[in-house]
C-alpha atoms as a PDB file:
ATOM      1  CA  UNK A   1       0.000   0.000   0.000  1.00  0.00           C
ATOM      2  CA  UNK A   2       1.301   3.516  -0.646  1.00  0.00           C
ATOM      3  CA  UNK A   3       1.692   5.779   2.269  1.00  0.00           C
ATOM      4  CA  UNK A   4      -1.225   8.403   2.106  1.00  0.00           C
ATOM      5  CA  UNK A   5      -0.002  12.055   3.006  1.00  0.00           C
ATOM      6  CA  UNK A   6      -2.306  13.926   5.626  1.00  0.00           C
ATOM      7  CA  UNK A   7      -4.814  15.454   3.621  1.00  0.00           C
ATOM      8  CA  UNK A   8      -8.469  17.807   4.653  1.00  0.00           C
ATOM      9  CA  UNK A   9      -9.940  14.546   3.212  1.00  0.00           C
ATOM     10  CA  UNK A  10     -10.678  12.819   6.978  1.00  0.00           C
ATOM     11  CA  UNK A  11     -10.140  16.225   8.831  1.00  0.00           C
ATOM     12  CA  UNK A  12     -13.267  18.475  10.680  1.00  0.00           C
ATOM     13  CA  UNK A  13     -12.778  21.741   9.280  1.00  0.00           C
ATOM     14  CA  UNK A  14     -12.222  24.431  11.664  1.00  0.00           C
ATOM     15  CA  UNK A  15     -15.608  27.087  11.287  1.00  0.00           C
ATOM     16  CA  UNK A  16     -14.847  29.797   9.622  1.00  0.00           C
ATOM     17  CA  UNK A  17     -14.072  33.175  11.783  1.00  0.00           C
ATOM     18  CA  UNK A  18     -16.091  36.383  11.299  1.00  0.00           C
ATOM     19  CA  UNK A  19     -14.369  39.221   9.116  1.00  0.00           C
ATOM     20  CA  UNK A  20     -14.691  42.999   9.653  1.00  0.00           C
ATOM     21  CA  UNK A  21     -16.606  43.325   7.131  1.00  0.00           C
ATOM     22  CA  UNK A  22     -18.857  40.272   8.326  1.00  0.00           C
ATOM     23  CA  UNK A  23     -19.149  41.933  11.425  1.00  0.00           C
ATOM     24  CA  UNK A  24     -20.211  45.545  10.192  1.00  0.00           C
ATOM     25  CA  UNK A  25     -23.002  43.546   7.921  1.00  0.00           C
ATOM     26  CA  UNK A  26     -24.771  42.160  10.928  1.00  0.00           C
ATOM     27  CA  UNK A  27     -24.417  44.746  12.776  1.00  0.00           C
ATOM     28  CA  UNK A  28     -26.066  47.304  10.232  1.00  0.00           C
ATOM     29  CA  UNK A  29     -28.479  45.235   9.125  1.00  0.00           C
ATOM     30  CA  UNK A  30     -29.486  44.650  13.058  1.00  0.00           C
ATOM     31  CA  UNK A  31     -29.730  48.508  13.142  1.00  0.00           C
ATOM     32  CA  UNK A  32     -32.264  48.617  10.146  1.00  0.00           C
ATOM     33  CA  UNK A  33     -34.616  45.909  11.339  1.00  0.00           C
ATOM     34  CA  UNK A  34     -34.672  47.397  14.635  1.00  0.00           C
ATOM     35  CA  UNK A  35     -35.387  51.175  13.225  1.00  0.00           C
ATOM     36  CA  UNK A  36     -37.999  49.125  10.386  1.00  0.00           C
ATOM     37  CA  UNK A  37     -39.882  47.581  13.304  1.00  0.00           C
ATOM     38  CA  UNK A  38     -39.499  51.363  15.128  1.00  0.00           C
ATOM     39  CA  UNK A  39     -41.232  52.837  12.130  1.00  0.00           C
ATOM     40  CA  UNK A  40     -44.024  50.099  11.429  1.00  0.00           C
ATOM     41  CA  UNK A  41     -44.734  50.380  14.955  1.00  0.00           C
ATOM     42  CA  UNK A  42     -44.907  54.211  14.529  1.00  0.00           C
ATOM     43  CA  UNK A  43     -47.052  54.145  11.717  1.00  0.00           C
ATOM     44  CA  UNK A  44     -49.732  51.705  12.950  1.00  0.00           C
ATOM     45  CA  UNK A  45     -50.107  53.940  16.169  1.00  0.00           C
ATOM     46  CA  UNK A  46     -50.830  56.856  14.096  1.00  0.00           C
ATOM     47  CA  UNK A  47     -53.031  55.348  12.097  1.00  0.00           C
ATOM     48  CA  UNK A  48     -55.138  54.077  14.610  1.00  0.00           C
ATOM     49  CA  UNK A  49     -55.151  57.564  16.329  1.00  0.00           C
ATOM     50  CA  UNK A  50     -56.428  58.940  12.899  1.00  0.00           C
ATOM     51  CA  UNK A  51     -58.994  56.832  12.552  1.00  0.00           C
ATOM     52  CA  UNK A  52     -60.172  57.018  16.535  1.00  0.00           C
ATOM     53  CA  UNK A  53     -60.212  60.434  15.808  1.00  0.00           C
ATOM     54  CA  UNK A  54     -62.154  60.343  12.669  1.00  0.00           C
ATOM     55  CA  UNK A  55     -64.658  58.044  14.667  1.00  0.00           C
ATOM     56  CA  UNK A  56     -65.368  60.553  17.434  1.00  0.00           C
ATOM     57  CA  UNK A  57     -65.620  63.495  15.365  1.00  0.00           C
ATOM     58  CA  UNK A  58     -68.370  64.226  13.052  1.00  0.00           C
ATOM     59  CA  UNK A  59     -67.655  65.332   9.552  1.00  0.00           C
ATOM     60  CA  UNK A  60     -68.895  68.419   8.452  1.00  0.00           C
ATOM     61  CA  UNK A  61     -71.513  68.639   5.189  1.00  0.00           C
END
């Protein structure tokens, strides 16, 4: 038999660490979610103010 060299083959790779870059990514696209779910929240309370308030008051003819 021929003498097999060490090779990745058999070998756990080793998980891959998180760049700068990689890091800045997740971290930005934390910040938008977090300011999306700010503004959705925003809007909804607003909107259901309006309409409350359209509700209570009578339009005028």
């Amino acid at each position: 038999m021929a003498n097999l060299k060490n090779t990745s083959v058999f070998r756990a790779q080793r998980p891959k660490l998180e760049t700068a870059m990689d890091k800045t990514t997740r971290v930005a696209r934390k910040m938008i979610e977090e300011e999306e779910e700010q503004r959705k929240a925003k809007i909804d309370y607003l909107r259901n103010a309006r309409l409350e308030r359209d509700t209570i008051t009578p339009t005028k003819p």
